[in-house]
N, C-alpha and C. Protein backbone atom coordinates (compact mmCIF):
# COMPACT_ATOMS: atom_id res chain seq x y z
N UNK A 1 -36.51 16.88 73.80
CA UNK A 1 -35.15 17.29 74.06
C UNK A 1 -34.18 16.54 73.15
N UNK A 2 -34.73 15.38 72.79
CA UNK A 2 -33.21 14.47 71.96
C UNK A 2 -33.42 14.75 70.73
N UNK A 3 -34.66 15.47 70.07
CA UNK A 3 -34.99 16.02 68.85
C UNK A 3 -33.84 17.27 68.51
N UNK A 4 -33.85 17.74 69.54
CA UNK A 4 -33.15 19.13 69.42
C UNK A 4 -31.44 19.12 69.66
N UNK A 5 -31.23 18.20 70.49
CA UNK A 5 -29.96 17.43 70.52
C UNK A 5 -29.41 17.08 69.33
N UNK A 6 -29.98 16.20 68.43
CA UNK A 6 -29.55 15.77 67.57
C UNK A 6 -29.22 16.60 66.10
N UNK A 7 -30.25 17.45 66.59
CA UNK A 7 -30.13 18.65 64.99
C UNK A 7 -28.93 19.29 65.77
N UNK A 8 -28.57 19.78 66.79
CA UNK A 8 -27.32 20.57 66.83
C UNK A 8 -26.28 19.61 66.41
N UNK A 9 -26.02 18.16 67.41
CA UNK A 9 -24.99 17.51 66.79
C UNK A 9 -24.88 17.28 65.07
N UNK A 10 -25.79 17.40 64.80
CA UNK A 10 -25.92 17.79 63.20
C UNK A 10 -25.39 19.10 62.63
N UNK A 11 -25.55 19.66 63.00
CA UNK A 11 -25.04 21.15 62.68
C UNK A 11 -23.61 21.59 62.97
N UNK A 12 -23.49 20.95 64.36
CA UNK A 12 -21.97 21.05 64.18
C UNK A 12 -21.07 20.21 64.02
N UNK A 13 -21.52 19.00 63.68
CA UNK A 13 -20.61 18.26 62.53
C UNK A 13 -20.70 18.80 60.66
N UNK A 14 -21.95 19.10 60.41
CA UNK A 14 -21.55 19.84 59.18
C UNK A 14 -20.52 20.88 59.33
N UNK A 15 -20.58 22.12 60.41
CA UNK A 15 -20.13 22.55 60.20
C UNK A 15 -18.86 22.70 60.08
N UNK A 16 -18.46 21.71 61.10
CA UNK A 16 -17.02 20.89 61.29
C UNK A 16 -16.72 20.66 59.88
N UNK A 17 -17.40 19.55 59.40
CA UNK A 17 -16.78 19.52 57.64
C UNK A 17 -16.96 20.56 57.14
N UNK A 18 -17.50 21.56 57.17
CA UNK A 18 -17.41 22.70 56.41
C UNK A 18 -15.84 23.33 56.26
N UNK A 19 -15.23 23.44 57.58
CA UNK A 19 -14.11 23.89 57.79
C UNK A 19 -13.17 23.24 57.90
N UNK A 20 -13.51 21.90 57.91
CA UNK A 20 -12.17 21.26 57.63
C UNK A 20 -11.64 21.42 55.96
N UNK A 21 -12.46 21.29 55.10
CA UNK A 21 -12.82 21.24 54.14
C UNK A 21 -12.51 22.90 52.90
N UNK A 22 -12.23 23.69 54.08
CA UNK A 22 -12.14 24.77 53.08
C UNK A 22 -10.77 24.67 53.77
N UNK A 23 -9.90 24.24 54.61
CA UNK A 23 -8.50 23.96 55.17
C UNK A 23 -8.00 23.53 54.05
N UNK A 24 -8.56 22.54 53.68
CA UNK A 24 -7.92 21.48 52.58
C UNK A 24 -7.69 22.24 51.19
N UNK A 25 -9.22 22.62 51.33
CA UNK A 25 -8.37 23.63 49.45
C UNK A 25 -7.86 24.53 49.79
N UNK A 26 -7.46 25.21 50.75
CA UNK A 26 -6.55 25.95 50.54
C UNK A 26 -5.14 26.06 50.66
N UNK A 27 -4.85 24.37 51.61
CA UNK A 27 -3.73 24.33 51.22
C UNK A 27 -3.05 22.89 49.67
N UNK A 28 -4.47 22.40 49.17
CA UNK A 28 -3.86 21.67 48.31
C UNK A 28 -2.98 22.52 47.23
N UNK A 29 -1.97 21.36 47.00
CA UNK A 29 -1.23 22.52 45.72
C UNK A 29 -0.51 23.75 45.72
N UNK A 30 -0.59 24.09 47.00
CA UNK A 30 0.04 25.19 47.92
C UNK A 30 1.68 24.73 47.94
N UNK A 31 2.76 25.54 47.15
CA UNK A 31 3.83 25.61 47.15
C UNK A 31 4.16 25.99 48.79
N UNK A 32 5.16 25.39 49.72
CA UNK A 32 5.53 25.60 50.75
C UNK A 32 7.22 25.33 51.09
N UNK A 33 7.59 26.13 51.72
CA UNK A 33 9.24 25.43 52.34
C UNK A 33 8.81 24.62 53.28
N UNK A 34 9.57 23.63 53.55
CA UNK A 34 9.33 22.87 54.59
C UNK A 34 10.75 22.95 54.97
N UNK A 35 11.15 23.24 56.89
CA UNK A 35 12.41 23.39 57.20
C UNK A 35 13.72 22.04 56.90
N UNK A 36 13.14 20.83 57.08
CA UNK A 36 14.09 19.84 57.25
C UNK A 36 14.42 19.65 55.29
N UNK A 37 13.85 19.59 54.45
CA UNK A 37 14.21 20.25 52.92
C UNK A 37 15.21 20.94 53.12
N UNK A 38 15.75 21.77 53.62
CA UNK A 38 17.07 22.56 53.29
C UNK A 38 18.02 21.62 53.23
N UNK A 39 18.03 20.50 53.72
CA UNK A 39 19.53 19.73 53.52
C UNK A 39 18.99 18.67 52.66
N UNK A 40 17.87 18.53 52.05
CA UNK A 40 17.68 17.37 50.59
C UNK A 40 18.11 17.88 49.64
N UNK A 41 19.36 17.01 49.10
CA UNK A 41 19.86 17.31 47.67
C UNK A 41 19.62 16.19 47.07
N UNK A 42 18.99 16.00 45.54
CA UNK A 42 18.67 14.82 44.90
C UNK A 42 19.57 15.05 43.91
N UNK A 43 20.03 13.92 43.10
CA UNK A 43 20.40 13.13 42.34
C UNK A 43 19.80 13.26 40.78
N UNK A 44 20.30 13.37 39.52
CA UNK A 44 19.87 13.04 38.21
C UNK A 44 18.93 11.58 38.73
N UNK A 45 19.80 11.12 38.75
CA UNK A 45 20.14 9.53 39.17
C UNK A 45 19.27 9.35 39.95
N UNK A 46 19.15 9.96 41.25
CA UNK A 46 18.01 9.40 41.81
C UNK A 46 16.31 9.62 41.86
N UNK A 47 16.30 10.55 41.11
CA UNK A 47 14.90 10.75 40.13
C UNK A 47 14.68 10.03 39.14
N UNK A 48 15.89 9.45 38.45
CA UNK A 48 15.66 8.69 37.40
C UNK A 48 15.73 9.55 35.83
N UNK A 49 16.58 10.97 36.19
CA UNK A 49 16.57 11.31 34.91
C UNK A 49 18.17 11.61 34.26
N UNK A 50 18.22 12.10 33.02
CA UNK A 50 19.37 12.05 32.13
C UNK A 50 20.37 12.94 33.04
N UNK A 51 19.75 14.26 33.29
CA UNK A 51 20.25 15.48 33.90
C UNK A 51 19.69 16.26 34.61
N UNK A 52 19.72 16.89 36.04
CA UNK A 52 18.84 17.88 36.06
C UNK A 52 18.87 18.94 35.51
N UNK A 53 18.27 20.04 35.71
CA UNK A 53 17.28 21.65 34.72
C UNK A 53 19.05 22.24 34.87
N UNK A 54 19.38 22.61 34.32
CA UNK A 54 20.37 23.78 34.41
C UNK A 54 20.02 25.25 35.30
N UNK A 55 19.01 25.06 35.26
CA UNK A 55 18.40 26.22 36.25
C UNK A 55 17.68 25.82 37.44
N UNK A 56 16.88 24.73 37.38
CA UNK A 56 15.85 24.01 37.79
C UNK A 56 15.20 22.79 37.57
N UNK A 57 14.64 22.01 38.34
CA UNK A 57 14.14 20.78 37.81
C UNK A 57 12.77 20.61 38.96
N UNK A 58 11.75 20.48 38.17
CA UNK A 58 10.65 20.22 39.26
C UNK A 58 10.73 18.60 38.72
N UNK A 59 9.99 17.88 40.18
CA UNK A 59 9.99 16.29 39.94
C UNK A 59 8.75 16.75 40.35
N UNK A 60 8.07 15.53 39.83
CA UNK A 60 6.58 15.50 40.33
C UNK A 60 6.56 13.77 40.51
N UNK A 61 6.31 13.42 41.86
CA UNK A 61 5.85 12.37 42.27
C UNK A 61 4.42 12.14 41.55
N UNK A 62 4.32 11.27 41.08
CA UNK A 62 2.52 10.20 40.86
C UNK A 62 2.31 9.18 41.05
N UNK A 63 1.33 8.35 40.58
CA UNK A 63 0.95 7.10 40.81
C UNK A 63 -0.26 6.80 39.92
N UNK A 64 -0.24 5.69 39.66
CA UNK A 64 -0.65 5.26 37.92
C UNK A 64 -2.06 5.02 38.15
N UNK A 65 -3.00 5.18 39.20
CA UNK A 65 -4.86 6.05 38.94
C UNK A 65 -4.84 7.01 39.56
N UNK A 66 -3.65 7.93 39.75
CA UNK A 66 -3.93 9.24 40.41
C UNK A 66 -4.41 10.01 38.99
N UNK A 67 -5.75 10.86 39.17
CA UNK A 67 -6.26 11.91 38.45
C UNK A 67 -5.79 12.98 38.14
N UNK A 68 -5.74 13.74 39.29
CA UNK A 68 -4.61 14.96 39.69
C UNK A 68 -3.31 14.82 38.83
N UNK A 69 -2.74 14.07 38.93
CA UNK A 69 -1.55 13.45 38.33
C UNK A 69 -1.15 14.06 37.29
N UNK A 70 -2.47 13.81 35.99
CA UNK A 70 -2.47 13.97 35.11
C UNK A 70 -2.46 15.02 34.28
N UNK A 71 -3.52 16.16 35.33
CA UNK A 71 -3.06 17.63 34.97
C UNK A 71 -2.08 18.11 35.80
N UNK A 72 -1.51 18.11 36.50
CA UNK A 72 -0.01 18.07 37.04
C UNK A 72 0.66 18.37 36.18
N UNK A 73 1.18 16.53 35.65
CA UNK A 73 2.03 16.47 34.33
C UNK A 73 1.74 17.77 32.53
N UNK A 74 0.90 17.95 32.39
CA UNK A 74 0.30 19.14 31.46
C UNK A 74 1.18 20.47 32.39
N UNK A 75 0.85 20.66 33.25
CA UNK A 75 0.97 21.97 33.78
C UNK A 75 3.01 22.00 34.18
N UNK A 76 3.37 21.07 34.59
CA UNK A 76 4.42 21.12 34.69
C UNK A 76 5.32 20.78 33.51
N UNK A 77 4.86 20.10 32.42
CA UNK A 77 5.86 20.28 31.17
C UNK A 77 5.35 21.54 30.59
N UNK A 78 4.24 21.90 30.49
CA UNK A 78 4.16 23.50 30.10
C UNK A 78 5.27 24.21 30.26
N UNK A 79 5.43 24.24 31.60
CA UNK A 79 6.24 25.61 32.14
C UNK A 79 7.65 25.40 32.45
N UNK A 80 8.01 23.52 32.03
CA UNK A 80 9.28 23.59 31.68
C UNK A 80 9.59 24.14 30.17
N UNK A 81 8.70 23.27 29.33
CA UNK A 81 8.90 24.75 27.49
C UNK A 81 8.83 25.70 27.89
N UNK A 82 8.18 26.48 28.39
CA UNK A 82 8.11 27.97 28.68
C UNK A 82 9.54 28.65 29.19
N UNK A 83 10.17 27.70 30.30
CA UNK A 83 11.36 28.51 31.19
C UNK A 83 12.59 28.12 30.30
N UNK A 84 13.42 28.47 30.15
CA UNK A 84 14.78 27.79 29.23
C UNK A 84 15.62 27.44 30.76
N UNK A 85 16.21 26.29 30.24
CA UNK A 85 16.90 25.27 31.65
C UNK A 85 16.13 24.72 32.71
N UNK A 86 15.09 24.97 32.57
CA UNK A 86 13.89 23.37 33.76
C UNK A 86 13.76 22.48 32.77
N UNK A 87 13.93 21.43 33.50
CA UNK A 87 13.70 20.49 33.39
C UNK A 87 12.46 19.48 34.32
N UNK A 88 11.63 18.97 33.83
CA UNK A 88 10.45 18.23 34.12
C UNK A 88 10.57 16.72 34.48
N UNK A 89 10.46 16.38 34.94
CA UNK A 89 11.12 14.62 35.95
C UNK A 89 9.94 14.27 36.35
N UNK A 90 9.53 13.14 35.95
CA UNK A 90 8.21 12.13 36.72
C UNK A 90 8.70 10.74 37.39
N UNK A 91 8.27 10.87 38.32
CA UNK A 91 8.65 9.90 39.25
C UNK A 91 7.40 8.67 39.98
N UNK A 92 7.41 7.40 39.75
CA UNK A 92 6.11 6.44 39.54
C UNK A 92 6.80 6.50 41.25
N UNK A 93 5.65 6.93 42.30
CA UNK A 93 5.99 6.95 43.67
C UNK A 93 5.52 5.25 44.03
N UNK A 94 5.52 4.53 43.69
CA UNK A 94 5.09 3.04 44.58
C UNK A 94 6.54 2.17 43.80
N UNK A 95 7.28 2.67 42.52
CA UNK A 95 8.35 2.14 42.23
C UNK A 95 9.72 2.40 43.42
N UNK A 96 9.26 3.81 43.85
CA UNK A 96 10.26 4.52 44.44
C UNK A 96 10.08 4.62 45.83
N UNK A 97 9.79 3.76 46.80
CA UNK A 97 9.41 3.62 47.68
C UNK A 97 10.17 4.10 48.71
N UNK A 98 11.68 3.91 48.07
CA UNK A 98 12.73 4.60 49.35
C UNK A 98 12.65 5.98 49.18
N UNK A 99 12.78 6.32 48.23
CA UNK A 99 12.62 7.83 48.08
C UNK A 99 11.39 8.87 48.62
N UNK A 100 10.51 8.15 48.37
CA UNK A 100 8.99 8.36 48.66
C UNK A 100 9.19 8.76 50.17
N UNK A 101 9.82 7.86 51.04
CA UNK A 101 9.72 7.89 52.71
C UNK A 101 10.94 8.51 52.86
N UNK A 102 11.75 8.96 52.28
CA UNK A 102 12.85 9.63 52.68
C UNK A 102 12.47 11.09 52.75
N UNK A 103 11.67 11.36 51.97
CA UNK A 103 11.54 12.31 51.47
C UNK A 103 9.84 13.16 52.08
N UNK A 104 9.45 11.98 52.57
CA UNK A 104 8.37 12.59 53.83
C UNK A 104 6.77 12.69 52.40
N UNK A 105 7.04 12.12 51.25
CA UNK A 105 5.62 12.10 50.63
C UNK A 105 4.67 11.19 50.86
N UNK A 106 3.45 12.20 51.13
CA UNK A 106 2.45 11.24 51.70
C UNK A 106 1.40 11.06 50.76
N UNK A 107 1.50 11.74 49.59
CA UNK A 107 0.11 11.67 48.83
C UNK A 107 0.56 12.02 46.90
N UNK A 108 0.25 11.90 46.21
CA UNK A 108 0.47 11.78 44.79
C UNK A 108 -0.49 13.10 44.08
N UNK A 109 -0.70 14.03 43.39
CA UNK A 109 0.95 14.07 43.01
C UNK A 109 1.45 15.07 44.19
N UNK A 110 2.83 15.14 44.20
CA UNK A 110 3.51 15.75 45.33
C UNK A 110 4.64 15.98 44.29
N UNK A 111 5.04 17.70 43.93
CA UNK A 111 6.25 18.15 43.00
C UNK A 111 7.00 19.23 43.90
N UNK A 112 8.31 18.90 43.53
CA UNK A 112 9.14 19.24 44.33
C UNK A 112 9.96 20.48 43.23
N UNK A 113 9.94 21.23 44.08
CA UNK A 113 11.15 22.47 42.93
C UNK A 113 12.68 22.40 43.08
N UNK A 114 13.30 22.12 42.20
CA UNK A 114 14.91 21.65 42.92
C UNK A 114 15.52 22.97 42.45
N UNK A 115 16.20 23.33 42.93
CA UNK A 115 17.36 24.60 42.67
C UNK A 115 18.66 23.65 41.40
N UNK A 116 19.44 24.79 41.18
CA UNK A 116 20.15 23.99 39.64
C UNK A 116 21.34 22.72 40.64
N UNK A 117 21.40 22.85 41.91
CA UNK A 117 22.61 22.07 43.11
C UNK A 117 21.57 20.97 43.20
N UNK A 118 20.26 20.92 42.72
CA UNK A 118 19.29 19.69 43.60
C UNK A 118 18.71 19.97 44.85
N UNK A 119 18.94 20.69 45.38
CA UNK A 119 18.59 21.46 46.89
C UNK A 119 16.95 21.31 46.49
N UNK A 120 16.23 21.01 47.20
CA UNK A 120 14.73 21.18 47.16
C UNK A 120 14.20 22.74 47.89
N UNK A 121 13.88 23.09 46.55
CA UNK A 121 13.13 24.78 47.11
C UNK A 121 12.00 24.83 47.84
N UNK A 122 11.15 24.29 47.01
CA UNK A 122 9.35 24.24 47.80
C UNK A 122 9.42 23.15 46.98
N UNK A 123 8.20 22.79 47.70
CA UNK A 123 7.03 21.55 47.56
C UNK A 123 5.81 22.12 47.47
N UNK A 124 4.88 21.13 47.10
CA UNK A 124 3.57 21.53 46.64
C UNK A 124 3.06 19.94 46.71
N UNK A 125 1.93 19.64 47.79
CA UNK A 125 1.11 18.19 47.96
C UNK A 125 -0.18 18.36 47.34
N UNK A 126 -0.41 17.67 46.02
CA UNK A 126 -1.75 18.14 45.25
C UNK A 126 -1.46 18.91 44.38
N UNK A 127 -2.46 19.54 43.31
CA UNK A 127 -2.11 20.24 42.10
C UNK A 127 -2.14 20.88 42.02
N UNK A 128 -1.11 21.41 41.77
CA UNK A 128 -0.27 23.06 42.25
C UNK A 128 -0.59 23.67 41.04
N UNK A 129 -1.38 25.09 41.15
CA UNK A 129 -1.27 26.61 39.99
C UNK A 129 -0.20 26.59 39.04
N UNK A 130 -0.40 26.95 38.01
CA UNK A 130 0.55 27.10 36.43
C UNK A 130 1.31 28.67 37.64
N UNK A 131 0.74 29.68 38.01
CA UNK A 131 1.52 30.56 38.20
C UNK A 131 1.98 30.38 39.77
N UNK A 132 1.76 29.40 40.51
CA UNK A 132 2.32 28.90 41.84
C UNK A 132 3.69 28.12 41.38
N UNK A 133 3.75 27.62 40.46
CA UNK A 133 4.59 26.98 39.44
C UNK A 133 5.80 27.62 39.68
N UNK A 134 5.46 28.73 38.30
CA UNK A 134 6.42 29.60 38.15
C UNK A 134 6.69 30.67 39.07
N UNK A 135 6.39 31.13 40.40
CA UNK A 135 6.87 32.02 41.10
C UNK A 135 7.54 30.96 41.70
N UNK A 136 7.78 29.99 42.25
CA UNK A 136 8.24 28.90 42.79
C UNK A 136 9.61 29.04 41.92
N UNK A 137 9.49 28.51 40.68
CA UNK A 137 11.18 28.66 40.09
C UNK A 137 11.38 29.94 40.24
N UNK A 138 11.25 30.90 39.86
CA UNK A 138 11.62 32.61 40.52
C UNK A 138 12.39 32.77 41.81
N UNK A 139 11.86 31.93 42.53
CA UNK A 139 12.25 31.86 43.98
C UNK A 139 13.62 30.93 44.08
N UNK A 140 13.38 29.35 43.22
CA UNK A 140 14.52 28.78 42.90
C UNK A 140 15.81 29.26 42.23
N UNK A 141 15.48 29.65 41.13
CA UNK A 141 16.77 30.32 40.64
C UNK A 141 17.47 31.37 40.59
């Protein structure tokens, strides 16, 4: 009997990770509104850049051995050359610690779509699609 016990508790803990697990990719990188975002307006200044996008500005939160990070940054200056008026903002999240918790980020990279006011459009936790990207500014501007 504890032979047979144990292969089920086996089975349905795989299968448990099975599904937790296909949860996760499908929402990593997943552009989303989040309701309390409607009243975050950021700052040039408080991203740390010259100006924001005239149209748009995605920030992308990182952190200096995040992997992800790295094609992030590729994918999001892409498609600021590509759009005329985005602007592309990187933000070192363990420098920015107030911002980081103000702002409810829990994980790196985490890019935010700002409207041309700073208003935060969507978010995206993890590495968000070249064309999740750009329907995202579509939606922003």
């Amino acid at each position: 009997m504890t032979g047979t016990t144990g292969l089920i508790v086996c089975l349905a803990v795989l299968a448990l990770a099975g599904a937790f697990g296909m949860a996760h990719s499908r929402r990593n990188g997943r552009m989303t509104v989040r309701g309390r975002d409607a009243e975050e307006r950021l700052t040039a200044e408080e991203v740390g850049a010259e100006r924001l996008g005239e149209r748009a500005t995605l920030v992308q939160f990182s952190s200096a051995f995040c992997q992800p990070c790295r094609a992030t940054r590729r994918i999001l200056a892409e498609v600021a050359q590509m759009v005329e008026g985005v602007v592309h903002v990187e933000v070192d999240a363990e420098s920015r610690l107030d911002l980081v918790r103000r702002l409810g980020i829990m994980r790196t990279p985490t890019v935010l779509v700002l409207d041309a006011r700073g208003r935060i459009a969507r978010r995206a936790s993890g590495q968000p699609r070249r064309a999740d990207v750009i329907a995202a500014l579509g939606e922003a501007v």
